[in-house]
N, C-alpha and C. Protein backbone atom coordinates (compact mmCIF):
# COMPACT_ATOMS: atom_id res chain seq x y z
N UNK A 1 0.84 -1.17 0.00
CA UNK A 1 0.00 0.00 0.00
C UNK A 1 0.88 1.23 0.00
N UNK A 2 0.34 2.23 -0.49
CA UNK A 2 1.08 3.62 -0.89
C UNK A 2 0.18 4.75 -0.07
N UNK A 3 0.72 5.56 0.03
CA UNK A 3 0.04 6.59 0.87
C UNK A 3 0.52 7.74 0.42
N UNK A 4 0.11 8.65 -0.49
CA UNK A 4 0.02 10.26 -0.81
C UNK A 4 -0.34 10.98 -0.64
N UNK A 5 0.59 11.65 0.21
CA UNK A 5 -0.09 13.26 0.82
C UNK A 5 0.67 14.35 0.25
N UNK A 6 -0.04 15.36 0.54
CA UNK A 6 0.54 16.77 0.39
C UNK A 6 1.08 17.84 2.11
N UNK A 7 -0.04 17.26 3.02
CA UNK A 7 0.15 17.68 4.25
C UNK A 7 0.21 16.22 5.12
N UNK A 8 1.70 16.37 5.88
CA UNK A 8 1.88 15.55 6.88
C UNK A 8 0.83 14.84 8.18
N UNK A 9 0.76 16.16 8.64
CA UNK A 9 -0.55 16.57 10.02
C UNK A 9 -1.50 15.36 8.94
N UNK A 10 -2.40 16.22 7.94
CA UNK A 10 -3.53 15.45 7.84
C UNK A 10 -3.79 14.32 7.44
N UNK A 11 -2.09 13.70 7.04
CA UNK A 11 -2.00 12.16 6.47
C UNK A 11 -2.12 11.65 8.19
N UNK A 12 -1.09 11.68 8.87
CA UNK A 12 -1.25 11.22 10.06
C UNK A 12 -2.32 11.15 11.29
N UNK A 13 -3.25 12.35 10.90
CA UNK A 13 -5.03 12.57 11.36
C UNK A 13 -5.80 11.51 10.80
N UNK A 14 -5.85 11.34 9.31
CA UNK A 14 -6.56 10.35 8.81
C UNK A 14 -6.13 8.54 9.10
N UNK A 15 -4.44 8.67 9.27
CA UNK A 15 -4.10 7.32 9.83
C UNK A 15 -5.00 6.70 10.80
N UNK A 16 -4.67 7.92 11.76
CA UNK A 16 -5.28 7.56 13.01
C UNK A 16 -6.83 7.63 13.61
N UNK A 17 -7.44 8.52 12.89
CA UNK A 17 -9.12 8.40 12.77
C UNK A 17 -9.22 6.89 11.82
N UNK A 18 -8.53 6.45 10.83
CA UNK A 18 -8.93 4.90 10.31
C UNK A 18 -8.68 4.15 11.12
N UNK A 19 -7.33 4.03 11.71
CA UNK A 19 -7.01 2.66 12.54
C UNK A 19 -6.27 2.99 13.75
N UNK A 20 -6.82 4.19 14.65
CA UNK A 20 -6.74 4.14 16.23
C UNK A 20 -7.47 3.22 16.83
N UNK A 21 -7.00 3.45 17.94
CA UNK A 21 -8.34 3.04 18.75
C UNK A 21 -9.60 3.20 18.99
N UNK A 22 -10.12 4.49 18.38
CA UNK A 22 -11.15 4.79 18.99
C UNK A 22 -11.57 4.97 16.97
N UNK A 23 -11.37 4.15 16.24
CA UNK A 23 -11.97 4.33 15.01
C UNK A 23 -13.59 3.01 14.55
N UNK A 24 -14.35 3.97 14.45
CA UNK A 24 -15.25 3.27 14.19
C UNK A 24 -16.07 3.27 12.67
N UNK A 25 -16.54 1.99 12.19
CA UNK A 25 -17.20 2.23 11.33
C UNK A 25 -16.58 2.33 10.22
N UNK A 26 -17.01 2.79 8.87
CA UNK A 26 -16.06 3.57 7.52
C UNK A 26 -15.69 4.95 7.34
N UNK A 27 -14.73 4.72 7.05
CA UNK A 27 -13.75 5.73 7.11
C UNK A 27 -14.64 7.26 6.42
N UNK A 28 -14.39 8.33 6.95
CA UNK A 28 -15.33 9.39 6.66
C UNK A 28 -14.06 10.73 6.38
N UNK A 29 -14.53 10.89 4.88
CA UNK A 29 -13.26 12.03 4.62
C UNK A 29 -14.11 13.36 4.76
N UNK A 30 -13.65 14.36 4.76
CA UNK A 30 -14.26 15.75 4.47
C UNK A 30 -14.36 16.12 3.31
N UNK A 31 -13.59 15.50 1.89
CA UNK A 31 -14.18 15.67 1.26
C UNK A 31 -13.92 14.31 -0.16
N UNK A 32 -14.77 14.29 -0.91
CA UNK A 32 -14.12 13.31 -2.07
C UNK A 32 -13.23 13.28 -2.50
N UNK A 33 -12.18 12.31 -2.45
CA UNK A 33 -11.11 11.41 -2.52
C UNK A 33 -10.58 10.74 -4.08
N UNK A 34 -10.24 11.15 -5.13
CA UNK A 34 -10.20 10.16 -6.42
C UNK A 34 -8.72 9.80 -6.32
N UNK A 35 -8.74 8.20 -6.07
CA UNK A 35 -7.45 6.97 -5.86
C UNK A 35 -7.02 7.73 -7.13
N UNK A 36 -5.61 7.39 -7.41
CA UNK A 36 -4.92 7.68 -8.39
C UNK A 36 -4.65 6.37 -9.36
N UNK A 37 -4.57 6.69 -10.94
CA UNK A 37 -5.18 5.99 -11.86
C UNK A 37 -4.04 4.81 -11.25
N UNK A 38 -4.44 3.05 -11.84
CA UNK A 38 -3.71 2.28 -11.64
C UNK A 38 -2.54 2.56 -12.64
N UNK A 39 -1.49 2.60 -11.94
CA UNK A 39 0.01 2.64 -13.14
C UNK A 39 0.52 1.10 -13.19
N UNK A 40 1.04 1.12 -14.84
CA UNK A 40 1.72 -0.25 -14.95
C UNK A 40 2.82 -0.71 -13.71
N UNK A 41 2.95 -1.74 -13.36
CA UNK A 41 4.29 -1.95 -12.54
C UNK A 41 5.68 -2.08 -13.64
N UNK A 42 6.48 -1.61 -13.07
CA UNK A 42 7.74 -1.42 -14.04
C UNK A 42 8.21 -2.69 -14.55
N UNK A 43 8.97 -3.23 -15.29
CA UNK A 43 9.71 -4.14 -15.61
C UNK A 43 10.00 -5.00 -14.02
N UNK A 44 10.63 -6.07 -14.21
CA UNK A 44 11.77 -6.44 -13.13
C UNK A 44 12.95 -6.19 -13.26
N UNK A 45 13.80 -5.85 -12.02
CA UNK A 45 15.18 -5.81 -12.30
C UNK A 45 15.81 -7.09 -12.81
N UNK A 46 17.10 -6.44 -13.50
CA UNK A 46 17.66 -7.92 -13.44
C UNK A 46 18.28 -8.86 -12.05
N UNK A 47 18.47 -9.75 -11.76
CA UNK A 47 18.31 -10.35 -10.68
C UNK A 47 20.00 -10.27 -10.58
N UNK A 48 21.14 -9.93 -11.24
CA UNK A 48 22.87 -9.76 -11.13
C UNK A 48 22.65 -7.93 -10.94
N UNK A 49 21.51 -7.29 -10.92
CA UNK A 49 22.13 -5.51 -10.65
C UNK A 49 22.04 -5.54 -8.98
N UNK A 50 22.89 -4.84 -8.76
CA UNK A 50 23.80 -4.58 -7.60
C UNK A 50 22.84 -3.34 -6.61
N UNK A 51 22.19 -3.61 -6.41
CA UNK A 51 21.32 -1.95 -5.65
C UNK A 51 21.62 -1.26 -3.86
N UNK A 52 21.63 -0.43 -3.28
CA UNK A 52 21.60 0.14 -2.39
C UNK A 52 20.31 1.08 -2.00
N UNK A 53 20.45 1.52 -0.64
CA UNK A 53 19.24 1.73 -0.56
C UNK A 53 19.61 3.80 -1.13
N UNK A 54 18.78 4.57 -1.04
CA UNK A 54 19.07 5.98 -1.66
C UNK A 54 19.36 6.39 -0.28
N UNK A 55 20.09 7.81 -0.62
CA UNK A 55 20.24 8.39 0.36
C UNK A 55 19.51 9.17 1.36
N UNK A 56 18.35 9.14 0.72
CA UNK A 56 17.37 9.98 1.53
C UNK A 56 15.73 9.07 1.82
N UNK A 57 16.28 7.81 1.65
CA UNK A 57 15.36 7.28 2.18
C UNK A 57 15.49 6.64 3.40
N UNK A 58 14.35 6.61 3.99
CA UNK A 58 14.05 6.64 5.62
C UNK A 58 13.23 5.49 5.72
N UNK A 59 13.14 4.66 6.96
CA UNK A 59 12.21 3.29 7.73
C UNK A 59 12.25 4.36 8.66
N UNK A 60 10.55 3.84 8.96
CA UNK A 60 9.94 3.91 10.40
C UNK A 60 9.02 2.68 10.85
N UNK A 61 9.22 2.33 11.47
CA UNK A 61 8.14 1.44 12.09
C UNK A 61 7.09 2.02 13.21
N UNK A 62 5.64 1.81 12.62
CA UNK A 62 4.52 1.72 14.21
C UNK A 62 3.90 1.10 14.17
N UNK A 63 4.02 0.49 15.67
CA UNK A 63 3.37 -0.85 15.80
C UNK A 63 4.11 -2.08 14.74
N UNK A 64 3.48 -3.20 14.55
CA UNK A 64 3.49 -3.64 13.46
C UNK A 64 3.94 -3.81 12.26
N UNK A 65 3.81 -2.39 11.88
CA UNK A 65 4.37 -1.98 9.79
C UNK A 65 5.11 -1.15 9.73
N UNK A 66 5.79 -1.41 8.94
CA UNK A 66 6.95 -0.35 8.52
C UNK A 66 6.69 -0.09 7.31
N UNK A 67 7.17 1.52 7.58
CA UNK A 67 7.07 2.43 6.16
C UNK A 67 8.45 3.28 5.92
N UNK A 68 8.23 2.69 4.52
CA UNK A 68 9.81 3.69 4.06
C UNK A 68 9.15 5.05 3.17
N UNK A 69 10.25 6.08 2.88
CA UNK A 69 9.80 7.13 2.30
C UNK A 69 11.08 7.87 2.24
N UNK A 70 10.90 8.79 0.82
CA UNK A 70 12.08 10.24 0.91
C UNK A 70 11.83 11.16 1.30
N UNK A 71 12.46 11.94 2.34
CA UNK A 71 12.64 12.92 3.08
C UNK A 71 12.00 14.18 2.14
N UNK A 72 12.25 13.68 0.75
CA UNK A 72 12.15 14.99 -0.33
C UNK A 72 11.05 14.48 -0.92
N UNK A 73 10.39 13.64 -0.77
CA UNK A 73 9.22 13.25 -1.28
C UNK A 73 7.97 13.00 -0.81
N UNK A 74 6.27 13.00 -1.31
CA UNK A 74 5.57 13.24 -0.53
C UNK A 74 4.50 11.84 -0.77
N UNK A 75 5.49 10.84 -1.13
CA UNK A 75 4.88 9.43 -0.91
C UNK A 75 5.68 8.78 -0.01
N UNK A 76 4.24 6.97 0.99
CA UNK A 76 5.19 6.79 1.91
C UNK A 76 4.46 5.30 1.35
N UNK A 77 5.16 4.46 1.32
CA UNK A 77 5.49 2.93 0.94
C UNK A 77 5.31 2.43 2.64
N UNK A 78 4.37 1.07 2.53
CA UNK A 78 3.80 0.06 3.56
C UNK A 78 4.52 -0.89 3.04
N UNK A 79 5.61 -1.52 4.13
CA UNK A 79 6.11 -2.78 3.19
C UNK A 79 5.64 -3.78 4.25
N UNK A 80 5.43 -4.97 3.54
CA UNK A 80 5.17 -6.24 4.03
C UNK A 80 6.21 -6.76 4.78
N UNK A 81 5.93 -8.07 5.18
CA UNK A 81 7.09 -8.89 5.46
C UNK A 81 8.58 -8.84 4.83
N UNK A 82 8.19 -9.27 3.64
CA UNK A 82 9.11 -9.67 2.90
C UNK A 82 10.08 -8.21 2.22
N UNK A 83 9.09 -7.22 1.82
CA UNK A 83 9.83 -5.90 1.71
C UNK A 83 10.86 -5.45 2.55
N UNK A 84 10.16 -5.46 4.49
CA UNK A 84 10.91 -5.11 4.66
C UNK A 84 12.20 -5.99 5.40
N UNK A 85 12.21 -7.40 5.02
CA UNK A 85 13.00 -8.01 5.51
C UNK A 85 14.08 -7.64 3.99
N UNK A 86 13.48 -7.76 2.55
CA UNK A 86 14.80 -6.93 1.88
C UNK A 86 15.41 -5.38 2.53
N UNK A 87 14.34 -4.18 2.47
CA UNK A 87 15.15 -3.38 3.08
C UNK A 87 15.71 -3.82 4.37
N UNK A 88 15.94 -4.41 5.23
CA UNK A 88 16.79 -4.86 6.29
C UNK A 88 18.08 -5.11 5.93
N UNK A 89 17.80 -6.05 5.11
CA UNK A 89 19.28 -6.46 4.10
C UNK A 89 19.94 -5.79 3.44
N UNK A 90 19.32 -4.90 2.68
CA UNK A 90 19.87 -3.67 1.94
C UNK A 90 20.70 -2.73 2.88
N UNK A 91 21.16 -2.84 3.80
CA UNK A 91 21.93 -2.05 4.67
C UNK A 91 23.15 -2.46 3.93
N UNK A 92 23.48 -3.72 3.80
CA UNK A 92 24.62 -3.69 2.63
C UNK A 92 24.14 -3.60 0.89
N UNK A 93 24.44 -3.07 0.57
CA UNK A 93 24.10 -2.96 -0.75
C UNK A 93 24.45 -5.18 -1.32
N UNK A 94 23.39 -5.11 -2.37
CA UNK A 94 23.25 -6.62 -2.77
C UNK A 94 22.28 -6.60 -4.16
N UNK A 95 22.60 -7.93 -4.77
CA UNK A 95 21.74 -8.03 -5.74
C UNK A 95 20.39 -8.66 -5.80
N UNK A 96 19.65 -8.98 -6.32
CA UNK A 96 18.14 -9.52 -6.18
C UNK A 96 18.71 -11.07 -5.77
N UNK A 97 19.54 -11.49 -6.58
CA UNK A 97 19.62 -13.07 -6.27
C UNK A 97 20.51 -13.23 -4.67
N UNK A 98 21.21 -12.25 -4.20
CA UNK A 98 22.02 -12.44 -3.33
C UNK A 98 21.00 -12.51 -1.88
N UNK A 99 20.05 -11.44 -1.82
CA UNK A 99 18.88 -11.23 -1.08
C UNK A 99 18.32 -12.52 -1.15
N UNK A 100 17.71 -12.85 -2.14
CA UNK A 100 16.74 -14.20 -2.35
C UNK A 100 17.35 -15.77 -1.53
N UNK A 101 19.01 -15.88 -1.71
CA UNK A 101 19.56 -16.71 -0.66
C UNK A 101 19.47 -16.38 0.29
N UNK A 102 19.82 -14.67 0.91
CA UNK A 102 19.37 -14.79 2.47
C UNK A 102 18.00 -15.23 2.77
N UNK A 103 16.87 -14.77 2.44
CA UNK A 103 15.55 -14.64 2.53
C UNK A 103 15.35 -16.15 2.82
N UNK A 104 15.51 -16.90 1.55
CA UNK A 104 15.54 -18.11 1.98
C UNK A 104 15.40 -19.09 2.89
N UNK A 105 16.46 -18.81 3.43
CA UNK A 105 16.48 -19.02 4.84
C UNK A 105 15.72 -18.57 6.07
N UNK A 106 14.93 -17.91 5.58
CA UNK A 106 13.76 -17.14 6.69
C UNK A 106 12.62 -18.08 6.24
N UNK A 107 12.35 -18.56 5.00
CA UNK A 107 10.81 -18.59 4.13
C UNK A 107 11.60 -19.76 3.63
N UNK A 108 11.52 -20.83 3.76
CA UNK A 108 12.59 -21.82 2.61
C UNK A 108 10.72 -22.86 2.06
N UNK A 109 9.75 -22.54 2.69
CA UNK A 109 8.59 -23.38 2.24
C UNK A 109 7.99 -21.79 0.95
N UNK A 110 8.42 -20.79 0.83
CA UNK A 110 8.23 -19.88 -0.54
C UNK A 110 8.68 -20.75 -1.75
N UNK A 111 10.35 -20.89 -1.26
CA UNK A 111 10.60 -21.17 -3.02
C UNK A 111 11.86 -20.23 -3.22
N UNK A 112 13.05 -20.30 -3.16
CA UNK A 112 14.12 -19.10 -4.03
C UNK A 112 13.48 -19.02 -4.96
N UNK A 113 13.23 -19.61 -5.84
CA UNK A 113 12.87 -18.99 -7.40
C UNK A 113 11.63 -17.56 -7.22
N UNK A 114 10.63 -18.51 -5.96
CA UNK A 114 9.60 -17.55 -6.19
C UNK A 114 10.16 -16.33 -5.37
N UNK A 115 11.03 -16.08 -4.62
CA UNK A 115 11.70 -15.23 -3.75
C UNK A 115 12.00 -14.30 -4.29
N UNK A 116 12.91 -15.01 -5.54
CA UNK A 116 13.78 -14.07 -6.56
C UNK A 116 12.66 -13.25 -7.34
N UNK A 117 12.04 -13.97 -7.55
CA UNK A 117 10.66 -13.44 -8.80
C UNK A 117 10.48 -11.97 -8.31
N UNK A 118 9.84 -12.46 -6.56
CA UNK A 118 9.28 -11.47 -5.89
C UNK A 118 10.24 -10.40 -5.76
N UNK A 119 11.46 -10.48 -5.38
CA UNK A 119 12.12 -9.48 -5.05
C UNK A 119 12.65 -8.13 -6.68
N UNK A 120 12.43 -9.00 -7.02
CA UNK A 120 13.46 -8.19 -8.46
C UNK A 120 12.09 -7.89 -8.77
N UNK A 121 10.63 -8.01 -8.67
CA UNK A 121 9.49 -6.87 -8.94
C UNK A 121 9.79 -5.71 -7.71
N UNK A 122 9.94 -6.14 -6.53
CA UNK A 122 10.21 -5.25 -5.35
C UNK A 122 10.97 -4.46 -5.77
N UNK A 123 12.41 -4.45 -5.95
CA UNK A 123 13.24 -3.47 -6.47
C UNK A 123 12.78 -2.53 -7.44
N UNK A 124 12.65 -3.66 -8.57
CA UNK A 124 12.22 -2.38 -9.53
C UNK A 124 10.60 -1.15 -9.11
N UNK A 125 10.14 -1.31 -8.15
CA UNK A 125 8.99 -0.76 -7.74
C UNK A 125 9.86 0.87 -6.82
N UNK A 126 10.26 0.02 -6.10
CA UNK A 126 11.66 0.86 -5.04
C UNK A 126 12.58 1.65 -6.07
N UNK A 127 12.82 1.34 -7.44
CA UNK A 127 13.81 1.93 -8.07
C UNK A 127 13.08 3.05 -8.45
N UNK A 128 11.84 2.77 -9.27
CA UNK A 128 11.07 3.53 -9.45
C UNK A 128 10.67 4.59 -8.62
N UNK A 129 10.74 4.18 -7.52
CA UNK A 129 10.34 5.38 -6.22
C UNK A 129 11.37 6.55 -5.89
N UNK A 130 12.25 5.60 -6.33
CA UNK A 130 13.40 6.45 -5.85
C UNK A 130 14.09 5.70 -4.56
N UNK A 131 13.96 4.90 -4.25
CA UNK A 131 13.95 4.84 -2.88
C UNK A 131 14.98 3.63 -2.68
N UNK A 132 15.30 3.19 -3.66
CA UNK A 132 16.90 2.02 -4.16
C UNK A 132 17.10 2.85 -4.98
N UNK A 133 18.62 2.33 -5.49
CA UNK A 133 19.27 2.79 -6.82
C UNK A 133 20.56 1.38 -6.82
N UNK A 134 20.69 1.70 -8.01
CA UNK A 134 21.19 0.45 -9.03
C UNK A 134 22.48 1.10 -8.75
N UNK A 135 23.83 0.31 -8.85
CA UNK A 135 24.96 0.52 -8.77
C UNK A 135 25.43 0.13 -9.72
N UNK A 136 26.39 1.12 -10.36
CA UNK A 136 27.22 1.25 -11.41
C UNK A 136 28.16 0.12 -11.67
């Protein structure tokens, strides 16, 4: 899941009127809302490019989920499990297949193959964001 705001305050008002504690019922905006059109997902990376994470991207965790995002940018990325057990890994810079052996070993009833699949769409989603970059 993706989350686009323009104002901080009222992304984090609406977080928390959906899924505080004290949220009831369906979600009630002030005013109409149009999702943004579905975009293609990019290619996959190749599974030998070498990526790091960018410099201005940031993890936070609450509760539960972690969200990454650029400091200079006004989208914030929900990663799953598996996302953010790659960004975890990405503290050293690595390639899709190098990740997919660690991972492995966390998930070995997934599949490397399907690991790899998954991850090298992940990247290229993250590349796209800005939020990895490919090494020279």
């Amino acid at each position: 899941a993706r989350l686009v705001y323009s104002d901080l305050e009222d992304a984090v008002r609406l977080i928390r009127a959906s899924f505080g504690p004290e949220a009831r019922g369906p979600l009630q905006l002030a005013s109409p809302v149009t999702p943004p059109p579905e975009q293609d997902a990019p290619p996959p990376v190749s599974p030998d490019t070498r990526f790091r994470r960018a410099p201005m991207a940031r993890l936070r965790r609450a509760s539960d989920a972690a969200f990454v995002w650029r400091l200079d940018h006004a989208e914030m990325w929900h990663l799953n499990q598996v996302a953010e057990a790659v960004w975890t890994v990405l503290e050293i810079p690595g390639t899709a297949r190098e990740l997919a052996e660690v991972l492995y070993s966390i998930w070995p009833d997934v599949g490397q193959s399907q690991l790899l699949t998954d991850i090298c769409q992940l990247l290229a989603g993250l590349e796209e964001a800005e939020l990895v970059l490919a090494e020279a």
